[in-house]
N, C-alpha and C. Protein backbone atom coordinates (compact mmCIF):
# COMPACT_ATOMS: atom_id res chain seq x y z
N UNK A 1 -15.07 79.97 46.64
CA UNK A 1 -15.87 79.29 45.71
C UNK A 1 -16.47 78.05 46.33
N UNK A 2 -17.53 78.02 46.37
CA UNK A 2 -18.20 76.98 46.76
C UNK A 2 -18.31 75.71 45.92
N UNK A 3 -18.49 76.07 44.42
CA UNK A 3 -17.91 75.15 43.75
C UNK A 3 -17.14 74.60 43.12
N UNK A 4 -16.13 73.89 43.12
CA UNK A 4 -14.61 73.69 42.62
C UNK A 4 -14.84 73.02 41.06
N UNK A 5 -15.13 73.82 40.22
CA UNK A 5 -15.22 72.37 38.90
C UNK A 5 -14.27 71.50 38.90
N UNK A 6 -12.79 71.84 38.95
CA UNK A 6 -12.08 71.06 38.72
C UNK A 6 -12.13 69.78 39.47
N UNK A 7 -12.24 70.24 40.49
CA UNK A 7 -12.42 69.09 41.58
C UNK A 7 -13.63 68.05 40.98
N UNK A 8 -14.70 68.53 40.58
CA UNK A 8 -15.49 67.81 40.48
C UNK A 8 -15.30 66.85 39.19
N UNK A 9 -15.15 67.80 38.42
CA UNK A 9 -14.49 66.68 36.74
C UNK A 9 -13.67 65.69 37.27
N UNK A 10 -12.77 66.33 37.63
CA UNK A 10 -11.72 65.33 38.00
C UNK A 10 -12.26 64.09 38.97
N UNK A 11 -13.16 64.01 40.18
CA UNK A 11 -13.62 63.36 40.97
C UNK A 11 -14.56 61.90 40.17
N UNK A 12 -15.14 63.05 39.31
CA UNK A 12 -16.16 61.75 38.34
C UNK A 12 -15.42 61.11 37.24
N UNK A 13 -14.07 62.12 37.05
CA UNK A 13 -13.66 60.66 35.79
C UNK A 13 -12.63 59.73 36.23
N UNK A 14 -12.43 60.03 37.79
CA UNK A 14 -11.85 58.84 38.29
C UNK A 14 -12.48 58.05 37.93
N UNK A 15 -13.65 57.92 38.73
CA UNK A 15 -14.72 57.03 38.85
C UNK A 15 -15.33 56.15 37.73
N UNK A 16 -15.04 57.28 36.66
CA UNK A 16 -15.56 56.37 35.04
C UNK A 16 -14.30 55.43 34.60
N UNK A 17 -13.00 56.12 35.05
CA UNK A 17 -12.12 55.56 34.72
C UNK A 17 -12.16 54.24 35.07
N UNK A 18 -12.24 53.85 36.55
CA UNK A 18 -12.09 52.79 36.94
C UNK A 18 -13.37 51.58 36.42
N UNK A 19 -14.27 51.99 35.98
CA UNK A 19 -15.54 51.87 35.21
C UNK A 19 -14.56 51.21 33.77
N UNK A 20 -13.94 51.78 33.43
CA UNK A 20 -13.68 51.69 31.82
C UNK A 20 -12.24 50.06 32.08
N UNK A 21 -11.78 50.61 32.85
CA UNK A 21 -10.29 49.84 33.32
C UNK A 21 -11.32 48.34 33.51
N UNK A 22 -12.19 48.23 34.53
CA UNK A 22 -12.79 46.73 34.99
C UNK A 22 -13.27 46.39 33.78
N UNK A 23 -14.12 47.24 32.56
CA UNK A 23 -14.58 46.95 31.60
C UNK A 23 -13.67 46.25 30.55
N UNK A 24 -12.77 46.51 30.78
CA UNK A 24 -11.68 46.27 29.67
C UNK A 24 -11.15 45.07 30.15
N UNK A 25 -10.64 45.18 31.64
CA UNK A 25 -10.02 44.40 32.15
C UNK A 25 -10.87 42.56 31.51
N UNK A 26 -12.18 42.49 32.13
CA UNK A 26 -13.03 42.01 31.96
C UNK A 26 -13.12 41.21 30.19
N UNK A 27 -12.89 42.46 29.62
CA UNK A 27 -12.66 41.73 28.23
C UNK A 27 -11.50 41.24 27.90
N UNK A 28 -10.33 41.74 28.32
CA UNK A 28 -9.21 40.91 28.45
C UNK A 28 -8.99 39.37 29.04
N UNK A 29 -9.82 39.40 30.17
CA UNK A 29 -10.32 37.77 30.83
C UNK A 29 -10.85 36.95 29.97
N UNK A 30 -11.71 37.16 29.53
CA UNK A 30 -12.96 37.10 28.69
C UNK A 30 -11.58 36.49 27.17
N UNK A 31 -11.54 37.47 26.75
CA UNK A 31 -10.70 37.11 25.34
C UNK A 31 -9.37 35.95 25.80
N UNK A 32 -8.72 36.08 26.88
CA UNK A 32 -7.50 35.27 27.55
C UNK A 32 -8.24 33.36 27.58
N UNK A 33 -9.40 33.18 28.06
CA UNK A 33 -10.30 32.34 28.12
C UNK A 33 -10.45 31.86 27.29
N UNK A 34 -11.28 32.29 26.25
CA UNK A 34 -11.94 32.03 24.64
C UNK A 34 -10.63 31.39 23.95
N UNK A 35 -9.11 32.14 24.08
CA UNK A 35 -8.20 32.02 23.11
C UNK A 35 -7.65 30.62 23.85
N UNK A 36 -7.61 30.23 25.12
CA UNK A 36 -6.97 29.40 26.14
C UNK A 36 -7.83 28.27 26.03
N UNK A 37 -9.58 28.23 25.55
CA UNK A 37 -10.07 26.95 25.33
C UNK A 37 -9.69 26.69 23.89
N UNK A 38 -10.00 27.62 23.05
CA UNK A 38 -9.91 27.28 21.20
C UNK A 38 -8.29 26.44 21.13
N UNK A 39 -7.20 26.89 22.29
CA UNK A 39 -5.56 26.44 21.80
C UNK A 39 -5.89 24.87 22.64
N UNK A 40 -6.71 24.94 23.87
CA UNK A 40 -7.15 23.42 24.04
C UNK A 40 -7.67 22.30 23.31
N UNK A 41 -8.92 22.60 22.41
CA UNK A 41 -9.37 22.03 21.78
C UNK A 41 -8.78 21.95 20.59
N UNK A 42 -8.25 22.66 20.02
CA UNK A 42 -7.06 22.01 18.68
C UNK A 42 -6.13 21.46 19.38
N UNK A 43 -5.55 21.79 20.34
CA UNK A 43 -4.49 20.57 20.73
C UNK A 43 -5.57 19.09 20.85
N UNK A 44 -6.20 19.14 21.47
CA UNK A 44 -6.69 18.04 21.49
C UNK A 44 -7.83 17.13 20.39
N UNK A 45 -7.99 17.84 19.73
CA UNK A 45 -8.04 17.22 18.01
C UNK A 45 -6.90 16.98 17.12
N UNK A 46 -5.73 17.55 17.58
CA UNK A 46 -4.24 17.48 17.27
C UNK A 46 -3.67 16.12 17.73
N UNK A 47 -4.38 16.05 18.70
CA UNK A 47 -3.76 14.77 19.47
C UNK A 47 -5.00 13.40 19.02
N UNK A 48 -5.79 13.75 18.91
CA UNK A 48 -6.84 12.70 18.15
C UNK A 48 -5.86 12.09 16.82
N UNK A 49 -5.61 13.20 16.17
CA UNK A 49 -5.54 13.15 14.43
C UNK A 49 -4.12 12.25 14.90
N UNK A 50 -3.00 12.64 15.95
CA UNK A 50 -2.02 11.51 15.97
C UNK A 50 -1.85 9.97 16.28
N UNK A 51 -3.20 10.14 16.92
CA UNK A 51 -3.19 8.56 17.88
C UNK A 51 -3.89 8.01 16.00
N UNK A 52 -5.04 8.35 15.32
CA UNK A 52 -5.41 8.10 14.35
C UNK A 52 -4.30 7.55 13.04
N UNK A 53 -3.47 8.68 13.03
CA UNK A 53 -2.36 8.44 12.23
C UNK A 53 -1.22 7.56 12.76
N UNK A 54 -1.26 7.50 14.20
CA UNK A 54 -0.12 6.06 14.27
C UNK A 54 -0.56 4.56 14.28
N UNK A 55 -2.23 4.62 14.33
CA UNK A 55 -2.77 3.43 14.28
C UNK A 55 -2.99 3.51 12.63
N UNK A 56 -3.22 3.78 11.68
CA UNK A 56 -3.45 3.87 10.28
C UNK A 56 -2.10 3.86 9.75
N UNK A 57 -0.55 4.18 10.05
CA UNK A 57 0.62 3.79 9.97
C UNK A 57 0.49 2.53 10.18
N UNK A 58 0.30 1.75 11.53
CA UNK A 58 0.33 0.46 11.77
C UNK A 58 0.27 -0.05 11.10
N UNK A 59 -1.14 0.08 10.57
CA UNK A 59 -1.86 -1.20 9.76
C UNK A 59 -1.46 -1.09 8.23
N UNK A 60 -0.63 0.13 7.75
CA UNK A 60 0.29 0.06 6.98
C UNK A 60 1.32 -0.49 6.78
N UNK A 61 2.33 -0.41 7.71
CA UNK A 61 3.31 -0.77 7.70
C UNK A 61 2.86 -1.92 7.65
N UNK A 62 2.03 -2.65 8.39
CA UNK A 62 1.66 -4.31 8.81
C UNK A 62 1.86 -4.62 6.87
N UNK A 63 0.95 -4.08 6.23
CA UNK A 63 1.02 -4.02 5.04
C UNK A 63 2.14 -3.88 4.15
N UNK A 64 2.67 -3.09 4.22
CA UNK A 64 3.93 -2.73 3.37
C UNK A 64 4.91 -3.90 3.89
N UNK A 65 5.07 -4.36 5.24
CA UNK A 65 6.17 -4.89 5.22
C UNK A 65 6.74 -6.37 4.29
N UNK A 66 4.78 -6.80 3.88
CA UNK A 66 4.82 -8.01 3.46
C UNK A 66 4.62 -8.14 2.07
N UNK A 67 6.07 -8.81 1.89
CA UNK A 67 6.09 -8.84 0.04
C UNK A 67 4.45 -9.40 -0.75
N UNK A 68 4.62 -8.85 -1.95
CA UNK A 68 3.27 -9.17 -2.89
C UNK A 68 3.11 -11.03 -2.72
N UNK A 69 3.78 -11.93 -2.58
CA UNK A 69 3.69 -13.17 -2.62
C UNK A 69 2.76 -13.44 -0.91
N UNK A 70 3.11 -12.62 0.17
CA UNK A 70 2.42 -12.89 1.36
C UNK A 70 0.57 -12.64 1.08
N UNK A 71 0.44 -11.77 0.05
CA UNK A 71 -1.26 -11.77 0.10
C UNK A 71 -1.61 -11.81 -1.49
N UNK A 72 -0.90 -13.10 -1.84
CA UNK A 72 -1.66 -13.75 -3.33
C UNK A 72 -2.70 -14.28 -2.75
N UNK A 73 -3.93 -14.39 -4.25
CA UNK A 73 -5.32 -14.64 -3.57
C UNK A 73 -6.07 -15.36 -5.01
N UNK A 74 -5.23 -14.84 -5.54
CA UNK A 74 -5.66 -15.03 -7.29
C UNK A 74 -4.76 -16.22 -8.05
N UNK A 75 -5.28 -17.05 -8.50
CA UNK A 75 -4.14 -18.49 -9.50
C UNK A 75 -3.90 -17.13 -10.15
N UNK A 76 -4.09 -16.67 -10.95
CA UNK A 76 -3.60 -16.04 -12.22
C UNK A 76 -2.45 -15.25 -11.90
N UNK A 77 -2.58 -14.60 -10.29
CA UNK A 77 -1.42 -13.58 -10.45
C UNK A 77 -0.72 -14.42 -9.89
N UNK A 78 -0.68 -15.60 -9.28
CA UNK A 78 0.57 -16.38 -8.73
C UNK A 78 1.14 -17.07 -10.19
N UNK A 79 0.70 -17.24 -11.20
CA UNK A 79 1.07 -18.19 -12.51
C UNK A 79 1.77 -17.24 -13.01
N UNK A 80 1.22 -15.45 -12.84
CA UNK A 80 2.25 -14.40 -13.38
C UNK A 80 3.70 -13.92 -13.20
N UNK A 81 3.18 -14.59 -11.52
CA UNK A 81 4.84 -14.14 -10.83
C UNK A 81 6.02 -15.71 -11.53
N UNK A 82 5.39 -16.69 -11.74
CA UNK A 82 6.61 -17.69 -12.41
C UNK A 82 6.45 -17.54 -13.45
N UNK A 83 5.50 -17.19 -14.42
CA UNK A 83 5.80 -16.99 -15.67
C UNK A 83 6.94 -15.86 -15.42
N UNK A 84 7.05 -14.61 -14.87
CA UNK A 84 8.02 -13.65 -15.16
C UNK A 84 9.10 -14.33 -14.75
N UNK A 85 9.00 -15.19 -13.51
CA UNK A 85 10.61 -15.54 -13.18
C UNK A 85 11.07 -16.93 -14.14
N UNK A 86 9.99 -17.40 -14.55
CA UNK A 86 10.90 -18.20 -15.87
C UNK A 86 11.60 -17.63 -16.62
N UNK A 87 11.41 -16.79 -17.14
CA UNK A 87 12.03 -15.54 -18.18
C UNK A 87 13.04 -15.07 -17.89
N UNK A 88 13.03 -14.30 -16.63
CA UNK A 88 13.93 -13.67 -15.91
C UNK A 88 14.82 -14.84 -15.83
N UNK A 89 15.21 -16.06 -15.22
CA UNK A 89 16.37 -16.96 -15.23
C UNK A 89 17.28 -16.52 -16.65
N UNK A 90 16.49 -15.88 -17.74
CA UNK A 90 17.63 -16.06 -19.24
C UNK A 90 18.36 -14.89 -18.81
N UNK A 91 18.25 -13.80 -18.13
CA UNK A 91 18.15 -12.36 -17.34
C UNK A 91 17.58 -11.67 -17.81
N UNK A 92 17.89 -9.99 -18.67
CA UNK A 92 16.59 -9.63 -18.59
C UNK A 92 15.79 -9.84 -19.50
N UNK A 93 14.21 -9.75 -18.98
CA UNK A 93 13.20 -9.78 -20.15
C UNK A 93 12.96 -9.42 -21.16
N UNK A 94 12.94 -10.04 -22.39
CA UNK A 94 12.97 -9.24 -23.66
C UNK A 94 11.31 -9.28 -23.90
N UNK A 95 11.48 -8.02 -24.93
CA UNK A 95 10.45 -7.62 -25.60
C UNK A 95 9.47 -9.21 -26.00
N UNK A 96 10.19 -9.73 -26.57
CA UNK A 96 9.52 -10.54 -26.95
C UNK A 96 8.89 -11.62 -26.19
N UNK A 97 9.80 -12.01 -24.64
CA UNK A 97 9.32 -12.92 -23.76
C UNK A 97 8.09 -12.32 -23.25
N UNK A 98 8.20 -10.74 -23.06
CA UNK A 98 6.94 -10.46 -22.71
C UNK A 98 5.49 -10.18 -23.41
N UNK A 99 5.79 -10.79 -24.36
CA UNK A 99 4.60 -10.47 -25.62
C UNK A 99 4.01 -12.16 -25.27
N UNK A 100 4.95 -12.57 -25.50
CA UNK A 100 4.56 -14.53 -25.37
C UNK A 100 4.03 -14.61 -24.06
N UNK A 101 4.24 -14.11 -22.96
CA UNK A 101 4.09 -14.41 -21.54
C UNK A 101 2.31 -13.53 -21.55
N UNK A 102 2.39 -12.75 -21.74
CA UNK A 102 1.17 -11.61 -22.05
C UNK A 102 0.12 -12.48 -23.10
N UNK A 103 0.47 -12.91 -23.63
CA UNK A 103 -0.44 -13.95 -25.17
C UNK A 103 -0.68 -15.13 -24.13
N UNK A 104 0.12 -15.83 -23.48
CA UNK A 104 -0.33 -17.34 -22.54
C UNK A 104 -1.23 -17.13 -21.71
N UNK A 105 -1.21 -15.46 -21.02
CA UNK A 105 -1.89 -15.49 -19.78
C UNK A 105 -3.58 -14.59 -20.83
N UNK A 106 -3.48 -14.44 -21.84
CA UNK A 106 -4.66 -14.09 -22.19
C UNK A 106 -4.93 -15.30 -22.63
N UNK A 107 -4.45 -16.11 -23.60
CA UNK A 107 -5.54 -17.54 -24.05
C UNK A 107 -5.67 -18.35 -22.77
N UNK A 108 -4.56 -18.51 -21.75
CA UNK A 108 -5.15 -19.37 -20.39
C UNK A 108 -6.55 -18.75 -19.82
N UNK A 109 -6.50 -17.58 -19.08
CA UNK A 109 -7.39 -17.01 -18.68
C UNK A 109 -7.99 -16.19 -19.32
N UNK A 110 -8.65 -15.95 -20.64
CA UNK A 110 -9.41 -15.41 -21.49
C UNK A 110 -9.56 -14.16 -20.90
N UNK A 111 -8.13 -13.73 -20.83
CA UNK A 111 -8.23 -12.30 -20.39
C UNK A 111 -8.11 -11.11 -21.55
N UNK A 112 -8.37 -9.82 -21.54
CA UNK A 112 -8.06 -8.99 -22.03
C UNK A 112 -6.77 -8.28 -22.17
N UNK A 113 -6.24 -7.59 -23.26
CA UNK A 113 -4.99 -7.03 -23.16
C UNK A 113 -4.41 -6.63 -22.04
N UNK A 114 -5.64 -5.32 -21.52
CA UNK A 114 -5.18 -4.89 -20.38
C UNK A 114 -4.91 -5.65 -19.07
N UNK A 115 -5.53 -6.23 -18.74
CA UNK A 115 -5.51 -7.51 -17.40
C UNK A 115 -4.47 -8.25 -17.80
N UNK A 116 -3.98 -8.57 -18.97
CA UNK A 116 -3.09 -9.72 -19.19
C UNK A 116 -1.95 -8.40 -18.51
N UNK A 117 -1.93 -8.05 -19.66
CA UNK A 117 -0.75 -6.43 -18.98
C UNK A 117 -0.43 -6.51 -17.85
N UNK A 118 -1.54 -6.24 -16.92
CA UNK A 118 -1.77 -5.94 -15.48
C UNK A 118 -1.10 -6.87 -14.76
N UNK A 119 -1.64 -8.03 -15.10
CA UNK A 119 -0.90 -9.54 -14.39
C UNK A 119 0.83 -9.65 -14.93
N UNK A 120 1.00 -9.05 -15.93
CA UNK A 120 2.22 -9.01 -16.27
C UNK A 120 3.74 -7.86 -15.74
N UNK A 121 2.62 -7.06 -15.25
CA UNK A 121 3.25 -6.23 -14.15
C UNK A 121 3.62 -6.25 -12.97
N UNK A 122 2.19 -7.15 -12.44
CA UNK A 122 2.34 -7.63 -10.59
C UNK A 122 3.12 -8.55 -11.12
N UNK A 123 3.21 -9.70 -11.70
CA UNK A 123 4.67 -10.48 -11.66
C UNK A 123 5.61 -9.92 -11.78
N UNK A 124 6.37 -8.75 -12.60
CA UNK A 124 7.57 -8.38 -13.03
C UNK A 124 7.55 -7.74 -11.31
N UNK A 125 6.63 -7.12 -10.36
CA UNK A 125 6.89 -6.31 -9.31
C UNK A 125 6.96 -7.11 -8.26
N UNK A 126 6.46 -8.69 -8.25
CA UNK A 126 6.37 -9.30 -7.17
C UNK A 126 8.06 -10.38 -7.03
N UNK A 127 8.38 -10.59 -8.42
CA UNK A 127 9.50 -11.00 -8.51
C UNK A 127 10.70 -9.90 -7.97
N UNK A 128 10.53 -8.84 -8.72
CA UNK A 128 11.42 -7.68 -8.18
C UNK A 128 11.84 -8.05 -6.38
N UNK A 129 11.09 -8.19 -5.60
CA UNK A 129 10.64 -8.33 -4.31
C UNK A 129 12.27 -9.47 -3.70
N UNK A 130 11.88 -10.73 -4.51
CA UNK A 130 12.17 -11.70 -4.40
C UNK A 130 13.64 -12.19 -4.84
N UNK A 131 14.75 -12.70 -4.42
CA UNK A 131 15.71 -13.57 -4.89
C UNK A 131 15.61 -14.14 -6.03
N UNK A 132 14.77 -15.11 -5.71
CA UNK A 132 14.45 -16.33 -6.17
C UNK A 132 13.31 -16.61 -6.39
N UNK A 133 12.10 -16.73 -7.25
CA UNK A 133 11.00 -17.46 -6.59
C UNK A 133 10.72 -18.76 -6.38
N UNK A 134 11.72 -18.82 -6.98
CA UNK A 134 11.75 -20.71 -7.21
C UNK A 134 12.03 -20.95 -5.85
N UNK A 135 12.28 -20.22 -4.64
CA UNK A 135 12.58 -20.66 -3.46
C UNK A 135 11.34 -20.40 -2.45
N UNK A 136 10.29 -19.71 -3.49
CA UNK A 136 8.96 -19.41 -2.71
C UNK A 136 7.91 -20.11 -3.24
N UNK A 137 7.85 -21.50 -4.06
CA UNK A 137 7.24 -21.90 -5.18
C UNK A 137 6.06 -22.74 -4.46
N UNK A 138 6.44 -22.75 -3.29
CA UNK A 138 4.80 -24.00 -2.59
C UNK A 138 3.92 -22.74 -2.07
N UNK A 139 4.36 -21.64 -1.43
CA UNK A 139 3.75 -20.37 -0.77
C UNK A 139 2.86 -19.93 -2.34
N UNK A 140 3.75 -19.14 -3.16
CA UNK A 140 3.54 -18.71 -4.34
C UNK A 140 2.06 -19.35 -5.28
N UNK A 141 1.98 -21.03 -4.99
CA UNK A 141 0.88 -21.64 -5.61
C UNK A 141 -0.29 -22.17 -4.78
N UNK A 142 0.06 -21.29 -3.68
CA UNK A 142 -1.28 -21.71 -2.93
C UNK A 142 -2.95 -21.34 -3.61
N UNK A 143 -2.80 -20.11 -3.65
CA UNK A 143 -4.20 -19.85 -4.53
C UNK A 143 -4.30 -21.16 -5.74
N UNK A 144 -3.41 -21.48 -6.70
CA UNK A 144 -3.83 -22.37 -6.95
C UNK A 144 -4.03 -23.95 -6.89
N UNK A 145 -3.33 -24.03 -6.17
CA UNK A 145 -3.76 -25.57 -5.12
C UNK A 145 -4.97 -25.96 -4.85
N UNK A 146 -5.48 -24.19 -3.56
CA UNK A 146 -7.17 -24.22 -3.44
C UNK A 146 -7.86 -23.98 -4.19
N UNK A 147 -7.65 -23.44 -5.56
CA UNK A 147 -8.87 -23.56 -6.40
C UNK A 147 -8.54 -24.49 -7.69
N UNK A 148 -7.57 -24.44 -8.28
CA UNK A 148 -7.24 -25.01 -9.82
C UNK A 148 -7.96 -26.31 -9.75
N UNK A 149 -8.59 -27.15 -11.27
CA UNK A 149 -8.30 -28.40 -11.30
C UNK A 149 -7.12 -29.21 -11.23
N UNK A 150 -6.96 -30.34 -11.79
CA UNK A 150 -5.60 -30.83 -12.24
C UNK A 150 -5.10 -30.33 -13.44
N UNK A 151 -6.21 -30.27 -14.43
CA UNK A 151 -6.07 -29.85 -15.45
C UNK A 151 -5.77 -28.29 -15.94
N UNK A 152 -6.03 -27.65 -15.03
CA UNK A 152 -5.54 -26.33 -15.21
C UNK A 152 -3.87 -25.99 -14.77
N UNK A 153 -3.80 -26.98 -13.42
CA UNK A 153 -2.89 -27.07 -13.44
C UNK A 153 -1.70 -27.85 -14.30
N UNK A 154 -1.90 -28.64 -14.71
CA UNK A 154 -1.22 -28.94 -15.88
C UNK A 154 -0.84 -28.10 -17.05
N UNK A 155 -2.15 -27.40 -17.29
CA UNK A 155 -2.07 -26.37 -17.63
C UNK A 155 -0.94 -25.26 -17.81
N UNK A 156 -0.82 -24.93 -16.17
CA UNK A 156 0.35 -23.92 -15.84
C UNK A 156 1.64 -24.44 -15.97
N UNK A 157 1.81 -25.62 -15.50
CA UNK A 157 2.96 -26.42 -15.89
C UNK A 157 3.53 -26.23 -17.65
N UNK A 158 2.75 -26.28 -18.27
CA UNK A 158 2.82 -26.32 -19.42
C UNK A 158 2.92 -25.06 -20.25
N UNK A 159 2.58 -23.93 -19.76
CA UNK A 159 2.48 -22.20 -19.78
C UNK A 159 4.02 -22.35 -19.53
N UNK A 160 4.61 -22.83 -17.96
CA UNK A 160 5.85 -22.35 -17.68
C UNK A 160 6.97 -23.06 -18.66
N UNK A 161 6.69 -24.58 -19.03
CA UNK A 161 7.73 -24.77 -20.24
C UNK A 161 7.10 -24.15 -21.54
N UNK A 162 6.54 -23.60 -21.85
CA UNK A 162 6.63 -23.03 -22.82
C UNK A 162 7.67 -21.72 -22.93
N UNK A 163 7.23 -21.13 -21.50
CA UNK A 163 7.97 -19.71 -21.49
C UNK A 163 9.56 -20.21 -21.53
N UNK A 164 9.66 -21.07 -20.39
CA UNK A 164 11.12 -21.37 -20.64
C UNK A 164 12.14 -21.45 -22.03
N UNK A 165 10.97 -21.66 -23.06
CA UNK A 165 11.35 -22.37 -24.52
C UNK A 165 11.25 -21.23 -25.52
N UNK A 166 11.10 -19.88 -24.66
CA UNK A 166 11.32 -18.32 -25.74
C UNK A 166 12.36 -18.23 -26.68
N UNK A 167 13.36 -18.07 -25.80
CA UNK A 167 14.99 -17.62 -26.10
C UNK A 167 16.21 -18.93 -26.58
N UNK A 168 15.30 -20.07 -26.36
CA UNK A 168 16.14 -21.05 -26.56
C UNK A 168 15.52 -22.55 -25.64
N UNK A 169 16.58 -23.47 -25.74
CA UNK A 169 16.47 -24.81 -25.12
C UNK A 169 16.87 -24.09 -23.35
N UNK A 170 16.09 -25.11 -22.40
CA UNK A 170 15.54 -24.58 -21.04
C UNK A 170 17.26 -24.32 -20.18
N UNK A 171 17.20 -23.83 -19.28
CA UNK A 171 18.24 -23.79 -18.62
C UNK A 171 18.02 -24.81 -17.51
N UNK A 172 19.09 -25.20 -16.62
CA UNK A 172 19.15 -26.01 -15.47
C UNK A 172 18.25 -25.52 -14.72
N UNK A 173 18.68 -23.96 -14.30
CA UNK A 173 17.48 -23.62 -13.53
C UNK A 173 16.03 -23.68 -13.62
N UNK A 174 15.76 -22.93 -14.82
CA UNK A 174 14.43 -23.01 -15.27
C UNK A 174 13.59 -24.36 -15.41
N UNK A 175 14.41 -25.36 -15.68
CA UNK A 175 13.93 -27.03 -15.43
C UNK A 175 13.40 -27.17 -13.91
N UNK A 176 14.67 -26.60 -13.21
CA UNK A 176 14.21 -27.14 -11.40
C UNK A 176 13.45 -26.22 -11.35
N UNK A 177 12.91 -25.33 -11.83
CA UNK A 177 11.64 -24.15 -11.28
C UNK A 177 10.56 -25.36 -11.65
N UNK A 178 10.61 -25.58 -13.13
CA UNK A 178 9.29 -26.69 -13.71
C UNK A 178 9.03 -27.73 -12.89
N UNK A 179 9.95 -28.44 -12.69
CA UNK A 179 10.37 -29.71 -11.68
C UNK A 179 9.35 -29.27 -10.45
N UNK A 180 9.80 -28.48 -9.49
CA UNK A 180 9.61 -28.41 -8.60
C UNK A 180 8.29 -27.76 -8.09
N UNK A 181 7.72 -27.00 -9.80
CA UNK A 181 6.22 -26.81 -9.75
C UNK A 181 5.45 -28.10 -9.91
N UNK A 182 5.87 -28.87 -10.88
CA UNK A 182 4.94 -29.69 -10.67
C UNK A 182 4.98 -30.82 -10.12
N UNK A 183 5.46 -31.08 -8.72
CA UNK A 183 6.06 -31.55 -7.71
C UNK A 183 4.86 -31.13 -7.35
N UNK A 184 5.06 -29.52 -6.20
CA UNK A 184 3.85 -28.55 -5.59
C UNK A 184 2.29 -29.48 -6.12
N UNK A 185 2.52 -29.04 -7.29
CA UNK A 185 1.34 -29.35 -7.99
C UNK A 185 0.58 -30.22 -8.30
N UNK A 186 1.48 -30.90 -8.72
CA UNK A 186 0.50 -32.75 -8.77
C UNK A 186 1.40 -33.79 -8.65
N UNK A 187 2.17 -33.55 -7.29
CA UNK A 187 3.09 -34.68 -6.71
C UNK A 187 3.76 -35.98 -7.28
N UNK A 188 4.05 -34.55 -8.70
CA UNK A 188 4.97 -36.07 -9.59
C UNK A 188 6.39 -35.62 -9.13
C-alpha cells in the first residue's frame, strides 16, 4: 500500500494536537496573568483602604480620647455642665431638678424646649465623664470668660444658686462650686 491512512490521520493530529495544547496552554498564561494582576490590584487598594483607616482611627481616637469639657466652645453648654453638677452634688437628679434646670437654660438663653433638652443632656454626659466638675471649673468656663458680659455672667452665677436651692438649703459643696465660679468669673 502506498498509502497508509492510518499513518497519515495519525501524523496530522499530532500536529493539530500540539496546535490545540500551545493554544490552551497560552490561555492558561493569559488567564494565570489577568487573575495575578486583578489579586494585585485589590491587594493594593486593600492596602490603600488600611493606611486610610488607620489615619481616620487617629484622628478619632485623638477625638474620643478627650472628655466633652476639652472642646467646649459654647457659654451655654459649659453653664449646662454646672448646672447638672449642681444638682448632681444632692445625688441623683430628680425629675424635678431637671425641669427647673431645663426652664433656667430656656429663659437665660431664649432657647427652645428642644435645645434646652439638648443642653441638658450634654451636661448630664459631660459630667458623667468627670469626678468632679467643680475641679474643672476655670477650663469648663472658658467659652464664657471669652464671650459673656459681666452681666451674663452674673447671670450664671445666679442660675447656679438657684439650682442649688431645688431640693433644699445649699450644701457645703454646692456653695464651694458657687464660690469658686464666681471667683473664675468676676474675681470676687
Amino acid at each position: 500500500m502506498l498509502f497508509n491512512r492510518r499513518k497519515f490521520v495519525a501524523g496530522t493530529g499530532s500536529v493539530r494536537m500540539h496546535i490545540i495544547i500551545a493554544i490552551l496552554g497560552a490561555l492558561a498564561a493569559a488567564f494565570w496573568a489577568f487573575t495575578h494582576f486583578v489579586n494585585a490590584a485589590n491587594q493594593g487598594r486593600e492596602a490603600i483602604g488600611d493606611v486610610k483607616g488607620v489615619i481616620r482611627r487617629g484622628k478619632w481616637n485623638r477625638r474620643v480620647d478627650q472628655r466633652l469639657i476639652e472642646n467646649l466652645s459654647d457659654p451655654r453648654e459649659a453653664t449646662a455642665v454646672l448646672l447638672y453638677q449642681m444638682a448632681a452634688y444632692d445625688g441623683a437628679v430628680t425629675d424635678r431638678q431637671q425641669a427647673r434646670i431645663v426652664e433656667e437654660m430656656q429663659n437665660a438663653f431664649e432657647a427652645d424646649d428642644e435645645t434646652a433638652h439638648g443642653l441638658y443632656v450634654f451636661g448630664r454626659m459631660a459630667v458623667g465623664e468627670l469626678n468632679d466638675a467643680g475641679n474643672n471649673v476655670r477650663k469648663i468656663l472658658r467659652p464664657v470668660l471669652g464671650v459673656c458680659t459681666e452681666g451674663e455672667k452674673r447671670q450664671l452665677v445666679e442660675m447656679l444658686e438657684r439650682t442649688a436651692e431645688i431640693e433644699g438649703p445649699p450644701t457645703d459643696v454646692q456653695r464651694g462650686l458657687i464660690a469658686e465660679t464666681r471667683r473664675v468669673l468676676l474675681g470676687a
